[in-house]
N, C-alpha and C. Protein backbone atom coordinates (compact mmCIF):
# COMPACT_ATOMS: atom_id res chain seq x y z
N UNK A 1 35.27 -27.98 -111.54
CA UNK A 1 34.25 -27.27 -110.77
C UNK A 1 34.07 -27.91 -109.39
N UNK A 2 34.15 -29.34 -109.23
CA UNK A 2 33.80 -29.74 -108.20
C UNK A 2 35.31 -29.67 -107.44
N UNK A 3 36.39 -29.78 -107.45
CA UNK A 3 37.54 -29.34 -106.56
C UNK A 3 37.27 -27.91 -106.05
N UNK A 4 36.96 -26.83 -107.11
CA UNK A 4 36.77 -25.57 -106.91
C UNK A 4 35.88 -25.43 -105.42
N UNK A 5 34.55 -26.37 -105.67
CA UNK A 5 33.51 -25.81 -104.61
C UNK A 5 34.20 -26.91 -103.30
N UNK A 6 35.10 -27.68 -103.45
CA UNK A 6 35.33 -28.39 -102.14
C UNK A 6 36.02 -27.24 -101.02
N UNK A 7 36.61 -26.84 -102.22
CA UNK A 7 37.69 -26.15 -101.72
C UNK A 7 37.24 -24.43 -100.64
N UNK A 8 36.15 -24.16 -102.10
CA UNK A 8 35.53 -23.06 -101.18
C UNK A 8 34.79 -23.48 -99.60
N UNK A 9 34.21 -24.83 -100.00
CA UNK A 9 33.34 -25.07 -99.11
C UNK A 9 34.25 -25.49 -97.45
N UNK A 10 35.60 -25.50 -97.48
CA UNK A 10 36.37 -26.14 -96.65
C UNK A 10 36.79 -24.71 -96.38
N UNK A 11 37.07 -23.62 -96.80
CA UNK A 11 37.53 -22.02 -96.12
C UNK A 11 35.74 -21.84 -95.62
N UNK A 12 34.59 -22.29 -96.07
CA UNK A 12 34.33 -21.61 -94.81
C UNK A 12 33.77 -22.27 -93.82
N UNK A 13 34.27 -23.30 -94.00
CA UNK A 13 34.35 -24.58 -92.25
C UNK A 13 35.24 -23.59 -91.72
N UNK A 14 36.19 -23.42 -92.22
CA UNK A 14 37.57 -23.03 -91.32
C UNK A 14 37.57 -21.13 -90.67
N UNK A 15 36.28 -20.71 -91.51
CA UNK A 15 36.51 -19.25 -90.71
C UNK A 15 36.11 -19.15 -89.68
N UNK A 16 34.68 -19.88 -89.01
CA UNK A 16 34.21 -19.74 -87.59
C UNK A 16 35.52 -20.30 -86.40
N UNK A 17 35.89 -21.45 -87.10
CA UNK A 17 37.24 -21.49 -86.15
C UNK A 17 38.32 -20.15 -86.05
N UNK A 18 38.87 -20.27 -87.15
CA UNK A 18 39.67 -19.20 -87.25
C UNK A 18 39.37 -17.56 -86.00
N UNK A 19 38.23 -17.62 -86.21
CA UNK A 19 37.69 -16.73 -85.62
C UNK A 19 37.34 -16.53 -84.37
N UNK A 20 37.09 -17.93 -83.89
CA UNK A 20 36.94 -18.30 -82.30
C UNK A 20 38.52 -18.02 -81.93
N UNK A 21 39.94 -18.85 -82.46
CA UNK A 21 40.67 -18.70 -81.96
C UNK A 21 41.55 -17.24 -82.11
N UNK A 22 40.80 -16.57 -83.05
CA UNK A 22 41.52 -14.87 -82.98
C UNK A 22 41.02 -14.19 -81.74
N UNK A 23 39.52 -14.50 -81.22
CA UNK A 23 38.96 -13.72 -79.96
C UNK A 23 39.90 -13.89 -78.99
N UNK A 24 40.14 -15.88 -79.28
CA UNK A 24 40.68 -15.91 -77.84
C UNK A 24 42.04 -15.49 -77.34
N UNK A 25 42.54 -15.37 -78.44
CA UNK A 25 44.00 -15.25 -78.33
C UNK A 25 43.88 -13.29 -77.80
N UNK A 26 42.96 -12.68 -78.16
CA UNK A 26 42.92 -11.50 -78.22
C UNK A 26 41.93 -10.65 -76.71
N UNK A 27 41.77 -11.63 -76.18
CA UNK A 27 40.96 -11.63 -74.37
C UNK A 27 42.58 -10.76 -73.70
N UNK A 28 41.30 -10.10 -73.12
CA UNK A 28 42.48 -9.25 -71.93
C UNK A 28 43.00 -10.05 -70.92
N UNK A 29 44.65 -9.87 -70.79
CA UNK A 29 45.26 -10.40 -69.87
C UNK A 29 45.29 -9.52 -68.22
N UNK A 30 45.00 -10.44 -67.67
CA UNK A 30 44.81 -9.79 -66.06
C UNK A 30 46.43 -9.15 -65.74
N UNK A 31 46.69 -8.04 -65.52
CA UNK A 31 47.57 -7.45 -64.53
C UNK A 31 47.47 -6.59 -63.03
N UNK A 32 48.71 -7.08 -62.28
CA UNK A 32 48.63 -6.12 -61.26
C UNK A 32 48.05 -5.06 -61.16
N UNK A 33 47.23 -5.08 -60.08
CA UNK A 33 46.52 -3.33 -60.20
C UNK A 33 44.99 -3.17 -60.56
N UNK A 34 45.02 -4.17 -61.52
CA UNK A 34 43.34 -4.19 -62.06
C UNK A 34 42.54 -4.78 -60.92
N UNK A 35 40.87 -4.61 -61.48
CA UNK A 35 40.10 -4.54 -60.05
C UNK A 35 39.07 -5.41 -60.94
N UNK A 36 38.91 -6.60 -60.49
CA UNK A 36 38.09 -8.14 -60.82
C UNK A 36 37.13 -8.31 -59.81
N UNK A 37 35.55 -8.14 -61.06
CA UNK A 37 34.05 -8.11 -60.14
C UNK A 37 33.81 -9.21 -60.62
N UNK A 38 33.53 -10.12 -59.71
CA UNK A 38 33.57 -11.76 -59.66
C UNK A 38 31.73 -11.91 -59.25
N UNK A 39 31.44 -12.64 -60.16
CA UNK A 39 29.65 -12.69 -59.63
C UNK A 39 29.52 -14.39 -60.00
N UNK A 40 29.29 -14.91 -58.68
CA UNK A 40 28.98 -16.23 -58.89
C UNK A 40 27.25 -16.79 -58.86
N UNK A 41 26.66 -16.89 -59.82
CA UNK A 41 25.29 -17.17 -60.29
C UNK A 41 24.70 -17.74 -59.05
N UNK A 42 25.24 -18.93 -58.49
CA UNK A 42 24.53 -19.54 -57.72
C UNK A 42 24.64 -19.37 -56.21
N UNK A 43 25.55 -18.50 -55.98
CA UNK A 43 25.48 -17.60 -54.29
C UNK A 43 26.13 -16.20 -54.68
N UNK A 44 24.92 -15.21 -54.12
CA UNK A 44 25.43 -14.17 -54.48
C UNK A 44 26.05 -13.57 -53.24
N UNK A 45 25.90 -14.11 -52.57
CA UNK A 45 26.99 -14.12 -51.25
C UNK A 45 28.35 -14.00 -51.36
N UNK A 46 29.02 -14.74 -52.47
CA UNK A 46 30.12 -14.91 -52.75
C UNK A 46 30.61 -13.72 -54.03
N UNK A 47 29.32 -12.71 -54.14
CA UNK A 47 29.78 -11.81 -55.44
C UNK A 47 30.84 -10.52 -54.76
N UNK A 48 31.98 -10.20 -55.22
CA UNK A 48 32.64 -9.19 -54.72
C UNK A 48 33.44 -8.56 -55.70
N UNK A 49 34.20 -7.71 -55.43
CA UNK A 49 35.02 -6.67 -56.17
C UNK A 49 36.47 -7.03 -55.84
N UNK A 50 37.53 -7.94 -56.28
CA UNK A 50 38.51 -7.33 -55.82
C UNK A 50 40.11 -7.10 -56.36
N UNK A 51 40.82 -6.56 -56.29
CA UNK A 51 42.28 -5.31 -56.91
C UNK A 51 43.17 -6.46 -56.63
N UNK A 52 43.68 -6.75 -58.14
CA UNK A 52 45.04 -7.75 -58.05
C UNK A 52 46.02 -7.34 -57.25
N UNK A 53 46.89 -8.46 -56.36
CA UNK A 53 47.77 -7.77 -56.00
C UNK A 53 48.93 -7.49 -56.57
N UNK A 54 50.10 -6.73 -55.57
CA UNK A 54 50.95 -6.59 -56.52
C UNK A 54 52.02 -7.87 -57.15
N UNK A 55 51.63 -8.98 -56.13
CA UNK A 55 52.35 -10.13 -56.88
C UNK A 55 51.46 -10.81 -57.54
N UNK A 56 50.42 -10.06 -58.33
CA UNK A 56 49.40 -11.17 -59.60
C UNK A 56 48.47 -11.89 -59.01
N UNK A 57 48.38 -12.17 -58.01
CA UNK A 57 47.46 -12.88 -56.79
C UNK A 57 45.84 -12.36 -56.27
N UNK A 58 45.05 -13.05 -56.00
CA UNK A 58 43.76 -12.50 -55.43
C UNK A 58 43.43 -13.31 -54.32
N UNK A 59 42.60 -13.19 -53.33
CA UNK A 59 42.29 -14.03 -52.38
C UNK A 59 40.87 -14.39 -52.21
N UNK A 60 39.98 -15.42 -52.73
CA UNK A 60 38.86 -15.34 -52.95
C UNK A 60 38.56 -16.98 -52.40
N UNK A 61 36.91 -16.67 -51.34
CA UNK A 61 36.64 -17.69 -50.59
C UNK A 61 36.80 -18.84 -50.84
N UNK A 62 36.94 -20.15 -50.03
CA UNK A 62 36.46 -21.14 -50.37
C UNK A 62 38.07 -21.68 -51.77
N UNK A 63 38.50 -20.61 -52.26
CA UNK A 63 39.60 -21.16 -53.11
C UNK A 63 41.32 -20.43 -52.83
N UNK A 64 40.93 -19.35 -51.72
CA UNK A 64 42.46 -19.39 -51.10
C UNK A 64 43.17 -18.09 -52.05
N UNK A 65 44.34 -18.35 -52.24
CA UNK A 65 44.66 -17.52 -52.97
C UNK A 65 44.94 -17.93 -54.20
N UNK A 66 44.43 -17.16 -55.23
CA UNK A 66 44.47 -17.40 -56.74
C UNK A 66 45.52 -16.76 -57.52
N UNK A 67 46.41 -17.36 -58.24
CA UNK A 67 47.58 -16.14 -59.23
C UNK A 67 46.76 -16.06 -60.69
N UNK A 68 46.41 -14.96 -60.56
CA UNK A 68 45.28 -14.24 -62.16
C UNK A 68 45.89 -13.10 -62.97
N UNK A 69 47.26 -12.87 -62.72
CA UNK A 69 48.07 -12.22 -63.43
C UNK A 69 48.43 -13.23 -64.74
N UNK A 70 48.40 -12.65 -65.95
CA UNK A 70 48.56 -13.05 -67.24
C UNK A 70 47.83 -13.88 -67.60
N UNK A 71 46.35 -14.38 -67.27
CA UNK A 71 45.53 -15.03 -67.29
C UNK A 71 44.04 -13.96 -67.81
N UNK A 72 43.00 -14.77 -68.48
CA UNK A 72 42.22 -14.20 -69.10
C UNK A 72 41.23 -14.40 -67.98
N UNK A 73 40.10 -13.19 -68.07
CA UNK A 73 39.13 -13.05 -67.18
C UNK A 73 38.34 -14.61 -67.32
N UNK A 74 38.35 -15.27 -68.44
CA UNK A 74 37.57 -16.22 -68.84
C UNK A 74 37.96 -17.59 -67.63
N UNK A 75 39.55 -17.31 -68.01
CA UNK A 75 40.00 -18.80 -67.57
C UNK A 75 39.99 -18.50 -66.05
N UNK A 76 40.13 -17.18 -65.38
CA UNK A 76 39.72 -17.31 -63.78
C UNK A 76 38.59 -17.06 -63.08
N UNK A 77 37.57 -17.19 -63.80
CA UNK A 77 36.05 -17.97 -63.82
C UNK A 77 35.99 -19.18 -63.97
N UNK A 78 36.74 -19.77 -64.39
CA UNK A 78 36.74 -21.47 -64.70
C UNK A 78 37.36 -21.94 -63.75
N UNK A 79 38.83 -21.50 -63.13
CA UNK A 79 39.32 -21.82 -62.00
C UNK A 79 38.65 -21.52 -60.49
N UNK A 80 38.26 -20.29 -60.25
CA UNK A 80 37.44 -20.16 -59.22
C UNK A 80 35.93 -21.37 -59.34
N UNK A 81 35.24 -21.34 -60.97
CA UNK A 81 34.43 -22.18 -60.43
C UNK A 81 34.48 -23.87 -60.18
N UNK A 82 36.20 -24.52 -60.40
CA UNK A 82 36.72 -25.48 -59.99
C UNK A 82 36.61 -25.73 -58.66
N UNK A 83 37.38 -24.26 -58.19
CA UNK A 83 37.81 -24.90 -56.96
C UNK A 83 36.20 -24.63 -56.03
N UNK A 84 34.89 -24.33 -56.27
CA UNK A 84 33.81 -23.98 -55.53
C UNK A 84 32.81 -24.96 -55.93
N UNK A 85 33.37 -26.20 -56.53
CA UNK A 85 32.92 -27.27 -57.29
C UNK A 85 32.49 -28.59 -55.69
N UNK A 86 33.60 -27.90 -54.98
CA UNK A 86 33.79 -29.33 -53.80
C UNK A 86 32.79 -28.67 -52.76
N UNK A 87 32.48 -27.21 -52.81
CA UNK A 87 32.12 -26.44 -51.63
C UNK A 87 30.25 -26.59 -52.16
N UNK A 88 29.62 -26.18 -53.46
CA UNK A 88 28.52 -26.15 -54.03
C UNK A 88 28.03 -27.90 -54.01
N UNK A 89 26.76 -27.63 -54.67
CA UNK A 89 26.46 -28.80 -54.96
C UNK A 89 26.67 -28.89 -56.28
N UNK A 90 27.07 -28.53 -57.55
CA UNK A 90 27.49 -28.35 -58.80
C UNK A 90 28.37 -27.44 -59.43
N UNK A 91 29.12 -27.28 -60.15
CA UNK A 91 30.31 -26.57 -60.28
C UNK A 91 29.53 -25.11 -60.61
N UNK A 92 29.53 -24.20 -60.06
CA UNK A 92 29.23 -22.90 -59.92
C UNK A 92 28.76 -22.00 -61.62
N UNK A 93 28.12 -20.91 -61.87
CA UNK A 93 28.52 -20.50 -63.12
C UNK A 93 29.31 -19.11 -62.44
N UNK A 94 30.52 -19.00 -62.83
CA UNK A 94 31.05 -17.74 -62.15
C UNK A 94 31.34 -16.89 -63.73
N UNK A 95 31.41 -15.38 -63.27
CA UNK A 95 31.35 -14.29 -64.25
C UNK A 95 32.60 -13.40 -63.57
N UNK A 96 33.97 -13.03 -64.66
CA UNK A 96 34.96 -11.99 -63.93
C UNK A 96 34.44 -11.50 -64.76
N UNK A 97 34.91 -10.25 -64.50
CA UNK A 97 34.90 -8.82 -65.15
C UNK A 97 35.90 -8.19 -64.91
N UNK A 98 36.66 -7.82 -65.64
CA UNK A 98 38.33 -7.03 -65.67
C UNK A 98 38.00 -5.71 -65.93
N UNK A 99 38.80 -4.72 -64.96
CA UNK A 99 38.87 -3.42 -64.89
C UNK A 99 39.89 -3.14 -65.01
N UNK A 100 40.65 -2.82 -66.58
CA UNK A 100 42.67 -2.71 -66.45
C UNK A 100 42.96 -1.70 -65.68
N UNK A 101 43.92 -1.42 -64.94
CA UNK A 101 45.08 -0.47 -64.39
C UNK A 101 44.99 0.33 -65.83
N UNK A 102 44.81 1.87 -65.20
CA UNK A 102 45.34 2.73 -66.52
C UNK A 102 46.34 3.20 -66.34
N UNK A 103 47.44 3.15 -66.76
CA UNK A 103 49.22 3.67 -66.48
C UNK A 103 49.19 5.37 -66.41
N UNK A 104 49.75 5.75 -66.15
CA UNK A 104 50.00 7.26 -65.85
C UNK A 104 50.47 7.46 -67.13
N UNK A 105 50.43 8.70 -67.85
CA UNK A 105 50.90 9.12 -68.75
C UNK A 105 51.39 10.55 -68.43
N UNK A 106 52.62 10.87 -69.71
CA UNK A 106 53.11 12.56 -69.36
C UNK A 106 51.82 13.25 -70.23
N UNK A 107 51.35 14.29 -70.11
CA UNK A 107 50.22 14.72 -71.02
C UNK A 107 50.73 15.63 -71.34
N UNK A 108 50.23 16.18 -72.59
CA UNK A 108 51.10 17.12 -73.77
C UNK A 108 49.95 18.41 -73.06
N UNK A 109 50.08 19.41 -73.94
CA UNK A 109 49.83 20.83 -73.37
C UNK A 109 47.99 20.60 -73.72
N UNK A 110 47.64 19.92 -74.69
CA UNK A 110 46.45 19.50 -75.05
C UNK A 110 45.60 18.45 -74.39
N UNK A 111 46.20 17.69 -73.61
CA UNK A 111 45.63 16.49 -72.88
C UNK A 111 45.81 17.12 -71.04
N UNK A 112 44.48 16.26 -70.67
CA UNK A 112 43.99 16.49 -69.24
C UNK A 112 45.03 16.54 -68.08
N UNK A 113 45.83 17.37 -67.52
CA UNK A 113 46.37 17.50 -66.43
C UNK A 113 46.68 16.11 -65.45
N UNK A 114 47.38 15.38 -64.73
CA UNK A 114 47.73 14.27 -64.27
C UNK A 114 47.55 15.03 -62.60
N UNK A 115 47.23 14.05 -61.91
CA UNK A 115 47.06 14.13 -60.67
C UNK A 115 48.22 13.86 -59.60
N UNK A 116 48.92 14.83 -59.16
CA UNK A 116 49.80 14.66 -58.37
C UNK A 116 49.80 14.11 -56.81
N UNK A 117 50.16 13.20 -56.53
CA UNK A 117 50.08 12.72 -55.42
C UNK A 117 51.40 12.15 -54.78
N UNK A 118 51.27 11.74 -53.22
CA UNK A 118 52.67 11.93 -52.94
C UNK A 118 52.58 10.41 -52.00
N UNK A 119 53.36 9.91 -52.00
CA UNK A 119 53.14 8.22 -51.02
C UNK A 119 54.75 8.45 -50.44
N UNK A 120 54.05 7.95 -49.12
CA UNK A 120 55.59 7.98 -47.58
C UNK A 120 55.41 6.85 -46.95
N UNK A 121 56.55 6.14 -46.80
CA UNK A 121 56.83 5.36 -45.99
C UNK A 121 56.60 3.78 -46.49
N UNK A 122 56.05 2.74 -46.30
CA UNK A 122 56.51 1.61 -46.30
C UNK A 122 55.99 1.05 -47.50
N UNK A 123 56.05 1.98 -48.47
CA UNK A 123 55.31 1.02 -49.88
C UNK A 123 57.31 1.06 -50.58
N UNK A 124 56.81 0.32 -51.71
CA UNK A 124 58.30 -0.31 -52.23
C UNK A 124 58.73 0.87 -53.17
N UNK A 125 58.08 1.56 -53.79
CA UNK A 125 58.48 2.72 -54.50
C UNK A 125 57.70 4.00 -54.30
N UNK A 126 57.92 4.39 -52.70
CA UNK A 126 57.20 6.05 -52.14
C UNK A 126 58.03 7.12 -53.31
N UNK A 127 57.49 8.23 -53.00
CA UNK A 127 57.50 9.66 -53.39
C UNK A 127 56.94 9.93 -54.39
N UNK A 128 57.02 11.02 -55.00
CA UNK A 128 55.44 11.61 -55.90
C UNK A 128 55.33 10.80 -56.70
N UNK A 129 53.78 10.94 -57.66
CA UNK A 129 53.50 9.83 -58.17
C UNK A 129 52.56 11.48 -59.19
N UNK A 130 52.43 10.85 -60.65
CA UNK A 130 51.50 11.65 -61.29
C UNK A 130 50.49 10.48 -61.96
N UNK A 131 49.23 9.97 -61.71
CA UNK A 131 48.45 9.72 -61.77
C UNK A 131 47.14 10.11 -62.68
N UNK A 132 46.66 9.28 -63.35
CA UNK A 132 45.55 10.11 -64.08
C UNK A 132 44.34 10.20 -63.36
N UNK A 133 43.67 11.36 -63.91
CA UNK A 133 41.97 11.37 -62.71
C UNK A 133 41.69 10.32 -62.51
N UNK A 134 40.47 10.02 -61.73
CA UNK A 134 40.24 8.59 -61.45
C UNK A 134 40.88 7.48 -60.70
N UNK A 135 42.00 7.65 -61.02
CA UNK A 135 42.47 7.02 -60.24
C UNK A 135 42.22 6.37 -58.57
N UNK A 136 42.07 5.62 -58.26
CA UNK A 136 41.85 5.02 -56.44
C UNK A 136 43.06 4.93 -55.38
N UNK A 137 43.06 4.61 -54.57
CA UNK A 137 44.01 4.52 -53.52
C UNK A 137 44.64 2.87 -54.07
N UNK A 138 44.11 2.52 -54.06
CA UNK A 138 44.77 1.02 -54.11
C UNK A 138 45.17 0.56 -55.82
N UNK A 139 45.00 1.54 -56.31
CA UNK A 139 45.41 1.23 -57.50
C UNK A 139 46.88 2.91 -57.77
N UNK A 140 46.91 3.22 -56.86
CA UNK A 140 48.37 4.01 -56.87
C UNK A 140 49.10 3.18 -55.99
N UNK A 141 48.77 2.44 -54.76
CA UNK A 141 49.65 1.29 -54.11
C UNK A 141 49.73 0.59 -54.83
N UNK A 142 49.54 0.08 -55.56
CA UNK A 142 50.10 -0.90 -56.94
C UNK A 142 50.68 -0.20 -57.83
N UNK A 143 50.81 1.00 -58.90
CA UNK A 143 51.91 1.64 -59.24
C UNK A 143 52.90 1.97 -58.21
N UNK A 144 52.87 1.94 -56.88
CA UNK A 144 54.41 2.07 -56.05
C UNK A 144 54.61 0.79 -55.58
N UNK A 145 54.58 -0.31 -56.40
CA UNK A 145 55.38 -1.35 -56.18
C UNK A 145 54.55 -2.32 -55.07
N UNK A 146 53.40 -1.60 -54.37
CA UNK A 146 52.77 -2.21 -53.12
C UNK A 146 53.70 -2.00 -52.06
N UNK A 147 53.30 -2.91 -50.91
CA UNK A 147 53.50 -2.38 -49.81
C UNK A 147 54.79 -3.38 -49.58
N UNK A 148 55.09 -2.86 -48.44
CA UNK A 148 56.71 -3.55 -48.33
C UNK A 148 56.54 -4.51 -47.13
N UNK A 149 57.20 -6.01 -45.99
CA UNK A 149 57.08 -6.60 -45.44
C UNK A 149 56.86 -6.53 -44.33
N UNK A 150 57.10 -4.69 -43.94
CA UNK A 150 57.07 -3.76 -42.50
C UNK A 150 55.92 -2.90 -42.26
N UNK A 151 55.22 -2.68 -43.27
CA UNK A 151 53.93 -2.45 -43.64
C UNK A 151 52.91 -2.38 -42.81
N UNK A 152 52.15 -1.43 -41.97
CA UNK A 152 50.78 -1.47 -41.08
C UNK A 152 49.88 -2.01 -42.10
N UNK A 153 49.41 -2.34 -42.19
CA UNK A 153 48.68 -2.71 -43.11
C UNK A 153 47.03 -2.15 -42.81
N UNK A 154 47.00 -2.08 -41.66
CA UNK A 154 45.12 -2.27 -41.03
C UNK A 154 45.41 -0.05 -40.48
N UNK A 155 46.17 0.37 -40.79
CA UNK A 155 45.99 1.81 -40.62
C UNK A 155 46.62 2.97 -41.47
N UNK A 156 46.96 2.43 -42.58
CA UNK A 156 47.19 3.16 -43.97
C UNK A 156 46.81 4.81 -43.73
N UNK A 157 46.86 5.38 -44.02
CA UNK A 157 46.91 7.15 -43.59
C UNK A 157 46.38 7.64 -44.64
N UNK A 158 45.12 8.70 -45.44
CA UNK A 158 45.08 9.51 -46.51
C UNK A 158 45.16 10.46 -46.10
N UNK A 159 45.69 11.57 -46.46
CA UNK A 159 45.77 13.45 -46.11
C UNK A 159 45.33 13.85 -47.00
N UNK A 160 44.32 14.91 -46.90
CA UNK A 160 43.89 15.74 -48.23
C UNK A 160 44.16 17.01 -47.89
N UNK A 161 44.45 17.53 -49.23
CA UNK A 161 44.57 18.78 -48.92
C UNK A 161 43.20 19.65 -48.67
N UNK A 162 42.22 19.13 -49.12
CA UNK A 162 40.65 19.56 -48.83
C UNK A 162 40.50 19.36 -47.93
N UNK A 163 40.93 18.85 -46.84
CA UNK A 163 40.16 18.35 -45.45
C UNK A 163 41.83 18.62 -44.37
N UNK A 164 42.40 19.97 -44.07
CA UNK A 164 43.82 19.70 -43.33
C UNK A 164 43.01 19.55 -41.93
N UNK A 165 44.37 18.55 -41.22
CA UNK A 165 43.97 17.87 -39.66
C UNK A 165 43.25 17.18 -40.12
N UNK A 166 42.97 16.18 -40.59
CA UNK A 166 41.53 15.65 -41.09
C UNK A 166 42.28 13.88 -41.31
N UNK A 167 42.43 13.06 -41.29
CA UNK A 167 43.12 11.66 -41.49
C UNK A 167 41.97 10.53 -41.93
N UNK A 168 42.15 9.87 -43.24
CA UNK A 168 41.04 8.81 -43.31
C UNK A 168 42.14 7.94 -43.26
N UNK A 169 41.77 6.83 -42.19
CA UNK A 169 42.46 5.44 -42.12
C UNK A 169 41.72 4.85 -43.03
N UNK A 170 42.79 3.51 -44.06
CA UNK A 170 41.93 2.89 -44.38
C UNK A 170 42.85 1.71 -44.16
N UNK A 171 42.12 0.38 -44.31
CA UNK A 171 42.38 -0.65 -43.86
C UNK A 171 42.56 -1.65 -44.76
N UNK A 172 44.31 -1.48 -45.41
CA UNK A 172 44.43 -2.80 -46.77
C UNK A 172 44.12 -4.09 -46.51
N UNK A 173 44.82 -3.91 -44.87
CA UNK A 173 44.08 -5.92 -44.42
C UNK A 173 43.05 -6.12 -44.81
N UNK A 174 42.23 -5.11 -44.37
CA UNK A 174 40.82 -6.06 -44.67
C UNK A 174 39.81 -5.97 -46.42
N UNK A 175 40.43 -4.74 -46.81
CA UNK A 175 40.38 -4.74 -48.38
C UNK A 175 40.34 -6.11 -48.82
N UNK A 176 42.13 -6.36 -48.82
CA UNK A 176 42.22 -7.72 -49.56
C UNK A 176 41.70 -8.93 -49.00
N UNK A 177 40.68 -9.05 -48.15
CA UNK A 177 39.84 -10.07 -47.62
C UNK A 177 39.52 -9.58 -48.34
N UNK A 178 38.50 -8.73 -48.99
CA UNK A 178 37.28 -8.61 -49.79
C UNK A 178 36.43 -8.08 -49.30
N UNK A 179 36.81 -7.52 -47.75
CA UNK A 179 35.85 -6.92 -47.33
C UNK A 179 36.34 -5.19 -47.48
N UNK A 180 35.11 -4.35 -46.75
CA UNK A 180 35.33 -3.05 -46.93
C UNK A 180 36.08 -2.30 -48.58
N UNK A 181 35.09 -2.69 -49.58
CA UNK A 181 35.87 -1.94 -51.01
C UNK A 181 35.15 -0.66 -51.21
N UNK A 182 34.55 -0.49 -50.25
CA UNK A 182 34.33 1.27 -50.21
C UNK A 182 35.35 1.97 -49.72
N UNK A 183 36.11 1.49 -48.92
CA UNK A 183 37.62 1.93 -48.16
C UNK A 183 38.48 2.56 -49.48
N UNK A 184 37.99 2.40 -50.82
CA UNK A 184 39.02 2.72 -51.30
C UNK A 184 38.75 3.78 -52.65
N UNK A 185 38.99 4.94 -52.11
CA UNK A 185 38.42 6.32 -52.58
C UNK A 185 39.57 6.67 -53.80
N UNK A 186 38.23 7.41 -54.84
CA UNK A 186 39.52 8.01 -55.83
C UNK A 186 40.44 9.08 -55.23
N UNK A 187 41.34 8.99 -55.50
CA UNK A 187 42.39 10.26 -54.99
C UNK A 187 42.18 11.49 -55.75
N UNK A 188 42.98 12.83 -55.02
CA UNK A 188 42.62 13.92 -55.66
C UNK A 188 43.69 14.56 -55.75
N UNK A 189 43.89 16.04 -56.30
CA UNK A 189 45.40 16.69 -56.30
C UNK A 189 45.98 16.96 -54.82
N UNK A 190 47.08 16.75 -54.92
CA UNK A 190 47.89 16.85 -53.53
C UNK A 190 47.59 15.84 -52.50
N UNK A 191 46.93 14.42 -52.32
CA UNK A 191 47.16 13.88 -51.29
C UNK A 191 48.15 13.56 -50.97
N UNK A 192 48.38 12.78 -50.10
CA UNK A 192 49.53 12.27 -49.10
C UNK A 192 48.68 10.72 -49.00
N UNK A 193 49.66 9.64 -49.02
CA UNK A 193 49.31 8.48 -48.83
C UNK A 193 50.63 8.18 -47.60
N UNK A 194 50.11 7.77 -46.28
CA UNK A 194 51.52 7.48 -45.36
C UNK A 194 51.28 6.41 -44.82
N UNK A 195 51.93 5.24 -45.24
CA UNK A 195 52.07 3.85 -44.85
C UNK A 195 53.24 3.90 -43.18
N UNK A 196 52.12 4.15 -42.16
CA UNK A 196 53.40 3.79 -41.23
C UNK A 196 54.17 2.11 -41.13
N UNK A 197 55.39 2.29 -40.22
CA UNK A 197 56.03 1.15 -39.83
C UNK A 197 55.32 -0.13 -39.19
N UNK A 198 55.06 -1.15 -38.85
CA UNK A 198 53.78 -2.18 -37.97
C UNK A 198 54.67 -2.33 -36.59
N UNK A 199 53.85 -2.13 -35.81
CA UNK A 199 54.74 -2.40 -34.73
C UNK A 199 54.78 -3.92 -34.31
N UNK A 200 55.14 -3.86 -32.78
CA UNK A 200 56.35 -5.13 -32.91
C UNK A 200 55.10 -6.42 -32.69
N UNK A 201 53.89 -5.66 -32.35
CA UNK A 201 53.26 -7.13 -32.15
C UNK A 201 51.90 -7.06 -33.47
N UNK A 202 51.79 -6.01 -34.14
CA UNK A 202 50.94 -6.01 -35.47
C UNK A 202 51.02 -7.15 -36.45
């Protein structure tokens, strides 16, 4: 009897572990494309929104650029509040929040229509794109591969077909500072996304 109850009594030491390490193993991994709302407790100055890039990377104050691709929202709260450890007077409490990339899908005769859209010029994989609703501008520049090394970057082009003659610039430079994330509108059927060439002194 008494081996019996050691024995029980030792499975259930071992399930709260067990269990901690099934969550963790089971935390969403950050990919390209997703959009990380970073809220740091002790300056909310420093709280922002911002869209992995397409090489896994983010650029966030005070710590430069961060690689948060295949990494858990958890552990790049711990790293951001490292590196804001030298800048604070105590190591920060920081909070991510992961928003996955939803992949395009073909939809069967029963499922919601895909959003056709069309990208020209200096992203790495232009021409049509089918997209699900919802979708944003900067999260279809990350399904086309992102932008390429020739890239305007600060005058990006949207065309709608709701608005002809009509042009919204938007400005990826300053996106990926972190600034201006209203710049980046859901898309609709038939836009046009046109990445011109940078000229010679851009």
């Amino acid at each position: 009897m008494t081996i019996l109850l050691r024995f029980m009594l030792a499975i259930l030491l071992a399930l709260p572990l067990a269990f901690t390490q099934g969550a963790s193993a089971q935390e969403y991994r950050i990919q390209s494309g997703d959009r990380l709302t970073i809220e740091v407790l002790e300056d909310e100055s420093l709280n922002r929104t911002l869209v992995v890039l397409p090489g896994g990377t983010i650029d966030f104050p005070y710590a430069g650029s961060i690689r948060v691709a295949g990494q858990s929202p958890t552990a790049v709260g711990s790293q951001i509040s490292q590196s804001l450890a030298g800048v604070l007077a105590s190591p920060p409490t920081v909070f991510v929040t992961a928003t996955p990339l939803i992949e395009p899908v073909v939809p069967t005769e029963t499922e919601e229509a895909v959003v056709n859209i069309y990208i020209m010029g200096e992203a790495s994989a232009p021409g049509p794109k089918a997209v699900l609703p919802g979708t944003t501008f900067l999260q279809a520049l990350s399904q086309a591969g992102g932008l390429t090394p020739f890239a305007a970057t600060k005058r990006i082009q949207l065309r709608r077909v709701s608005m002809p003659g009509q042009v919204i610039t938007v400005n990826y430079a300053a996106i990926m500072r972190g600034a201006g994330m209203n710049q980046d509108p859901v898309l609709a059927e038939g836009d046009v996304i046109i990445v011109p060439e940078r000229g010679l002194f851009e």
